[in-house]
N, C-alpha and C. Protein backbone atom coordinates (compact mmCIF):
# COMPACT_ATOMS: atom_id res chain seq x y z
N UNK A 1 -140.54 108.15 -7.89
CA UNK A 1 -139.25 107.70 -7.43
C UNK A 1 -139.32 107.26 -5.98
N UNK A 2 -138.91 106.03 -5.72
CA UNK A 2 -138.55 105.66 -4.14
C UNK A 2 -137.22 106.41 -3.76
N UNK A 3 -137.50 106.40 -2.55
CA UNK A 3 -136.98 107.38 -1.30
C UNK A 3 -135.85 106.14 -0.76
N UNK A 4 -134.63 106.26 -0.23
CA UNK A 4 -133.92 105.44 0.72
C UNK A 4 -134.79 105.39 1.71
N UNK A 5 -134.41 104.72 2.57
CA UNK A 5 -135.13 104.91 4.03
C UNK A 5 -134.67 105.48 4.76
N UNK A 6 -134.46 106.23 6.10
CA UNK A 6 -133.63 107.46 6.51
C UNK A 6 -132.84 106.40 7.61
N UNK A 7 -131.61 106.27 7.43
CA UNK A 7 -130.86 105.51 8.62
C UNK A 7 -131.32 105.62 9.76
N UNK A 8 -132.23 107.00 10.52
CA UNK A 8 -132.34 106.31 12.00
C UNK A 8 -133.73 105.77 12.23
N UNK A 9 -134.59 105.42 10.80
CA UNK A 9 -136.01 105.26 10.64
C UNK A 9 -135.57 102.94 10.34
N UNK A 10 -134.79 102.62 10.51
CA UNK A 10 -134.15 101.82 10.02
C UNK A 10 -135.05 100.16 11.20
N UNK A 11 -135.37 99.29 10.70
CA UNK A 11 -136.49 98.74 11.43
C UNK A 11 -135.08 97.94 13.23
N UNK A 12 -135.39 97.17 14.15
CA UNK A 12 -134.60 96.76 14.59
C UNK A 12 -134.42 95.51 14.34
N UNK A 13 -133.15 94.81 15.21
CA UNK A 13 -132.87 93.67 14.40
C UNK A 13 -133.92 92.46 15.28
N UNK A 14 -134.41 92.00 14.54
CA UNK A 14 -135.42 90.74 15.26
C UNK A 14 -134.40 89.75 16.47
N UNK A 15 -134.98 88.98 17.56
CA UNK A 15 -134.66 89.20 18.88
C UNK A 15 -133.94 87.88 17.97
N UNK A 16 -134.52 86.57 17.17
CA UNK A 16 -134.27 85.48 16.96
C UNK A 16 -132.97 85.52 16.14
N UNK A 17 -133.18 86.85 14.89
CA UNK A 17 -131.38 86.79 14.68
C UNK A 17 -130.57 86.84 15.18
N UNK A 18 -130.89 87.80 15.96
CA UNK A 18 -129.60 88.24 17.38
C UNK A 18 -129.20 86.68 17.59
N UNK A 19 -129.78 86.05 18.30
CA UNK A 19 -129.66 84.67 18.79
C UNK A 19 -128.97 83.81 17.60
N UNK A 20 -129.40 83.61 16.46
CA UNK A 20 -128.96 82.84 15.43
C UNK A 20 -127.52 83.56 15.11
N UNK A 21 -126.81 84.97 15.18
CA UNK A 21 -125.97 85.62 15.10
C UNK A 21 -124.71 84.92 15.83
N UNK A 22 -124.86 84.90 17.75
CA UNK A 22 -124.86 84.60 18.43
C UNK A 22 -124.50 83.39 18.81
N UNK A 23 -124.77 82.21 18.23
CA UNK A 23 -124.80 80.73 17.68
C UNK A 23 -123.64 80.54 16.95
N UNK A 24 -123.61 81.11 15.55
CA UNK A 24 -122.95 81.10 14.59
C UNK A 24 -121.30 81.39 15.22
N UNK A 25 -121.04 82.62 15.77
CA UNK A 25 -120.20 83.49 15.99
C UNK A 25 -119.31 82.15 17.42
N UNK A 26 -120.55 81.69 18.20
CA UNK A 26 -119.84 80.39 19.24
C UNK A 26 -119.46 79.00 18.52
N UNK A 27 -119.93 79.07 17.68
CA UNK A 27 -119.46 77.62 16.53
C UNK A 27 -118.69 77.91 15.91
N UNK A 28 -118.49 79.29 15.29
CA UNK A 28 -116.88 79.20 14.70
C UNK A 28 -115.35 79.51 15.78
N UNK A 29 -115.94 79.89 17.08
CA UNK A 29 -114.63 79.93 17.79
C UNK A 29 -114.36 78.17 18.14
N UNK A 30 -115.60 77.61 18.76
CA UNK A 30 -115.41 76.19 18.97
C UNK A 30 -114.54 75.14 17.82
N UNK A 31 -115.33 75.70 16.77
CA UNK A 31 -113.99 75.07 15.60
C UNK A 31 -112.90 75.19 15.76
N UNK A 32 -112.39 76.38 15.65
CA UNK A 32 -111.35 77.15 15.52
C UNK A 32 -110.39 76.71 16.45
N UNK A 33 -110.81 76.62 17.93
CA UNK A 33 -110.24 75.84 19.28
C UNK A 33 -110.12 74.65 18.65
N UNK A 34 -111.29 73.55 18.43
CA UNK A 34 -111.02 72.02 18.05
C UNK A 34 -110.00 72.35 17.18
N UNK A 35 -109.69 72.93 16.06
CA UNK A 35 -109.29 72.72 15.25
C UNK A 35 -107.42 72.61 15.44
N UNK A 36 -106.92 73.79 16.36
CA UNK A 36 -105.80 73.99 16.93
C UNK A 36 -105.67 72.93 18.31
N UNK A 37 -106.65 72.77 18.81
CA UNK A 37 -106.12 71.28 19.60
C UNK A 37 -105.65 70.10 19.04
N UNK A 38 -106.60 69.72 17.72
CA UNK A 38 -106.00 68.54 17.01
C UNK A 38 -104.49 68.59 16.87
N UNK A 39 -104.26 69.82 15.66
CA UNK A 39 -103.10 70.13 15.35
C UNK A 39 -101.63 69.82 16.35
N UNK A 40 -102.31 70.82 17.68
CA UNK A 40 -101.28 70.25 18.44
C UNK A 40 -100.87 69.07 18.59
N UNK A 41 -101.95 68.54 19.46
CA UNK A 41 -102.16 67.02 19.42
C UNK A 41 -101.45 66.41 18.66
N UNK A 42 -101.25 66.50 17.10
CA UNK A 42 -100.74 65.72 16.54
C UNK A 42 -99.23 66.37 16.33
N UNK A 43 -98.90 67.25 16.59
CA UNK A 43 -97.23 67.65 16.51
C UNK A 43 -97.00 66.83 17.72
N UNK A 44 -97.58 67.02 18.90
CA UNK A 44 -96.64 66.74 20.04
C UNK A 44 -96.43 64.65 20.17
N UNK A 45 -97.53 64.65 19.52
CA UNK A 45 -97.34 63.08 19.56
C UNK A 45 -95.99 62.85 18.23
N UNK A 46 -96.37 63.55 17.16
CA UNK A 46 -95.25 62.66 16.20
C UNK A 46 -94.03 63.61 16.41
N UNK A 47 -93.19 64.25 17.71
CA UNK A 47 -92.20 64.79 17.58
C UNK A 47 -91.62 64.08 19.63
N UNK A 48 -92.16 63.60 19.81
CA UNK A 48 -91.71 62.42 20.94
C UNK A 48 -90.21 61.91 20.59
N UNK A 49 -89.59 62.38 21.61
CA UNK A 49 -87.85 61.55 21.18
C UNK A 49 -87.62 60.38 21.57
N UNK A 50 -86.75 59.42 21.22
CA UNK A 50 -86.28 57.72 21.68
C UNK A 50 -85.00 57.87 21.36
N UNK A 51 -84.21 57.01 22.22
CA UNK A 51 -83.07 56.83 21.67
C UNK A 51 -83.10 56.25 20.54
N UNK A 52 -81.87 56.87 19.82
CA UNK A 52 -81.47 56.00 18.28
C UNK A 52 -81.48 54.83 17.97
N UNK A 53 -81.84 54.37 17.15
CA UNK A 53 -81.91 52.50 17.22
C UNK A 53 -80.43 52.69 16.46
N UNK A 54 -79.75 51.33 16.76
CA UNK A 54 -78.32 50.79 16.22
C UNK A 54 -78.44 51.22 14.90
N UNK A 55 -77.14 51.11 13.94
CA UNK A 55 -77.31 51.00 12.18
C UNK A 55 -77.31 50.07 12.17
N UNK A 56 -76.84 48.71 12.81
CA UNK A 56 -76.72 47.25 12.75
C UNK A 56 -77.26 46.58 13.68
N UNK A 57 -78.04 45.58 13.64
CA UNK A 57 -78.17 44.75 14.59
C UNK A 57 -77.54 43.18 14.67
N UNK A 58 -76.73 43.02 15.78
CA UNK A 58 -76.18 41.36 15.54
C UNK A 58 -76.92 40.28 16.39
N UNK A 59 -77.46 39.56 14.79
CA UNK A 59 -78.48 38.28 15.42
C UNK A 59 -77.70 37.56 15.75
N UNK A 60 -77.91 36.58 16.71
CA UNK A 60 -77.13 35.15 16.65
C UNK A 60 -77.24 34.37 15.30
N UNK A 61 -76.18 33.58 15.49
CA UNK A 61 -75.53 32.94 13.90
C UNK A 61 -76.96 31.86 13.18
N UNK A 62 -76.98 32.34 12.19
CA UNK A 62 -78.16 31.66 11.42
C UNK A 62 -79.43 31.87 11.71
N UNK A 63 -79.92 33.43 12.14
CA UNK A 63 -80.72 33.76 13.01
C UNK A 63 -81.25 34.84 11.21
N UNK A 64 -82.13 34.39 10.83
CA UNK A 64 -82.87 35.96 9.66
C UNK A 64 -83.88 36.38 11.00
N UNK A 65 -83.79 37.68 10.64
CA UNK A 65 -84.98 38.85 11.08
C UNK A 65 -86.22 38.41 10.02
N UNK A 66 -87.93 38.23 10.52
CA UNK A 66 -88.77 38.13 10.01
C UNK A 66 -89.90 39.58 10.12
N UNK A 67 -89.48 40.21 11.34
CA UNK A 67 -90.65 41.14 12.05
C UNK A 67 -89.30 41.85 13.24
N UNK A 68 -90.22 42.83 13.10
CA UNK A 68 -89.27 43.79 14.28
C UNK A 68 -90.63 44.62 15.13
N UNK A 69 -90.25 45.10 16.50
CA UNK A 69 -90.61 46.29 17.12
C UNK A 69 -90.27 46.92 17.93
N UNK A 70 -91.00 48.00 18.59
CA UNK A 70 -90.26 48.70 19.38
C UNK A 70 -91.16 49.51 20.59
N UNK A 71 -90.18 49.80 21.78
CA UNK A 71 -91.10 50.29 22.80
C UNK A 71 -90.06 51.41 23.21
N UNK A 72 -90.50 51.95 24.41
CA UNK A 72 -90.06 53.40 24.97
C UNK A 72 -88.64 52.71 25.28
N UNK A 73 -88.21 52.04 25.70
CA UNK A 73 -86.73 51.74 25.79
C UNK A 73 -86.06 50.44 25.65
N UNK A 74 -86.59 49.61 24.63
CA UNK A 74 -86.06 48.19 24.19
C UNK A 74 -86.78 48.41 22.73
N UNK A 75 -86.31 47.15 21.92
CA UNK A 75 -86.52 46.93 20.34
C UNK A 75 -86.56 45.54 20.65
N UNK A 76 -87.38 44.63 19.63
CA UNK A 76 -87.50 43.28 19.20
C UNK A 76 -87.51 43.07 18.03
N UNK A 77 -87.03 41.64 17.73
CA UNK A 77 -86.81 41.31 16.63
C UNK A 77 -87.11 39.78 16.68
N UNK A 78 -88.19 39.34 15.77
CA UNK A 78 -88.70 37.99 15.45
C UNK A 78 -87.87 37.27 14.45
N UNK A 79 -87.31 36.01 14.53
CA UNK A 79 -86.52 35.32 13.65
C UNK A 79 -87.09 34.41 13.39
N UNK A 80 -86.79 33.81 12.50
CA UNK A 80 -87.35 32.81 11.19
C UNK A 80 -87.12 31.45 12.35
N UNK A 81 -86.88 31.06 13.49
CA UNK A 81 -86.43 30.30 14.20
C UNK A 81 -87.59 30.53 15.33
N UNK A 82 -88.94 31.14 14.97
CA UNK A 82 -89.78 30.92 16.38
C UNK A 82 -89.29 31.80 17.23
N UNK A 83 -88.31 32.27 17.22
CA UNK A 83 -87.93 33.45 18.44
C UNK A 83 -87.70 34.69 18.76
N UNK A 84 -87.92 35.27 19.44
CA UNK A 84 -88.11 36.74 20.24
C UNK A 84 -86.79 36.92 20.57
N UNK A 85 -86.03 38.14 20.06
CA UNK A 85 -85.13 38.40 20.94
C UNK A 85 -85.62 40.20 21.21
N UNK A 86 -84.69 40.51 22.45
CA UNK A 86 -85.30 41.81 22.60
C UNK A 86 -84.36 42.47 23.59
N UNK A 87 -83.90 43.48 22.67
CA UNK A 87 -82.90 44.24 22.94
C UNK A 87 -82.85 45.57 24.08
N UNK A 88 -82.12 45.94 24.93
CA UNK A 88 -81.89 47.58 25.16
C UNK A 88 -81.40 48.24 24.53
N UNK A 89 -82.38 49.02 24.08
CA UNK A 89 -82.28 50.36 23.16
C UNK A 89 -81.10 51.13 23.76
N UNK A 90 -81.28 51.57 24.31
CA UNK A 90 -79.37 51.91 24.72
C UNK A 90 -78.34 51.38 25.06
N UNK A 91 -78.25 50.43 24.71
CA UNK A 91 -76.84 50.03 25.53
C UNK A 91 -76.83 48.79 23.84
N UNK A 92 -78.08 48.73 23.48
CA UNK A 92 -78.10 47.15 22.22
C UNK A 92 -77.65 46.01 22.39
N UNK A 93 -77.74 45.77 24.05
CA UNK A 93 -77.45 44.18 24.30
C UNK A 93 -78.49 43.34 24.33
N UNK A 94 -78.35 42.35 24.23
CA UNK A 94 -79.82 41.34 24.75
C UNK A 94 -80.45 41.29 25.76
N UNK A 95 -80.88 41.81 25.87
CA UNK A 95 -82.01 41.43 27.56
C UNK A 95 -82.63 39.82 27.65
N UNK A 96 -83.41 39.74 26.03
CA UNK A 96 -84.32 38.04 26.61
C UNK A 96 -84.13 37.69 25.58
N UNK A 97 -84.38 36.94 25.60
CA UNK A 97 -84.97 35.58 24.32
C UNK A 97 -86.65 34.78 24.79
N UNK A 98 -87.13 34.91 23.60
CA UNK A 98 -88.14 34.30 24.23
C UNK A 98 -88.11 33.61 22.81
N UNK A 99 -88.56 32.41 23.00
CA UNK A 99 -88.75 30.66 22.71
C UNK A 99 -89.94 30.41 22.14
N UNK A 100 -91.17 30.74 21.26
CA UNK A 100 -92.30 30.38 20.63
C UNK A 100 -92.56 29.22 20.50
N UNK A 101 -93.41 28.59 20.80
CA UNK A 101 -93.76 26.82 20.63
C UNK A 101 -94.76 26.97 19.77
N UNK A 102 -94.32 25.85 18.37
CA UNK A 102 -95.74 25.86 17.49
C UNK A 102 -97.00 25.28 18.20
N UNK A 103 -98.01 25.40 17.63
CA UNK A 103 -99.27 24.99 18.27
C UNK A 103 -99.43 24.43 17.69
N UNK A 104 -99.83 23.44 18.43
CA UNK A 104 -99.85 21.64 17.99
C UNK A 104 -101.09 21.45 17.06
């Protein structure tokens, strides 16, 4: 019959596991950090406030919307007419017009 081995007869742990132990144990906190930075990262970007855009917007007469966008405090809107108009987001008046020239 084999014998256990006596717990304090027990060999030690080789110097290279220690190290490979060691490794392991700093790569899963490094994850763990990356992993909760992303996260943040991505709440704090997609929870950014703007003012409300209008429920309506009024084009000038015979004016269709083709394309729209938007920035930290104005909105645009491309019309079937070559043109830019581009609004204040708070207040929803016109600021510009801008005029597109086809290319010849």
């Amino acid at each position: 019959m084999s014998q256990a081995p006596d717990p304090e007869e027990q060999l030690p742990e080789p110097p290279n596991l220690r190290f490979l132990r060691l490794l392991v144990t700093v790569l899963t906190g490094v994850m763990i950090l990356g992993l909760i930075t992303l996260l943040g990262l991505v709440v704090i970007r997609n929870t950014t406030t703007r003012a409300p855009l209008p429920d309506v917007i009024t084009l000038p007469d015979g004016a269709t919307a083709t394309a729209y966008t938007q920035g930290p405090n104005w909105y645009a809107v491309v019309t079937d007419e070559n043109r830019i108009l581009i609004f204040d987001r708070t207040s929803g008046k016109l600021r510009q017009t801008i005029l597109i020239e086809p290319h010849p």
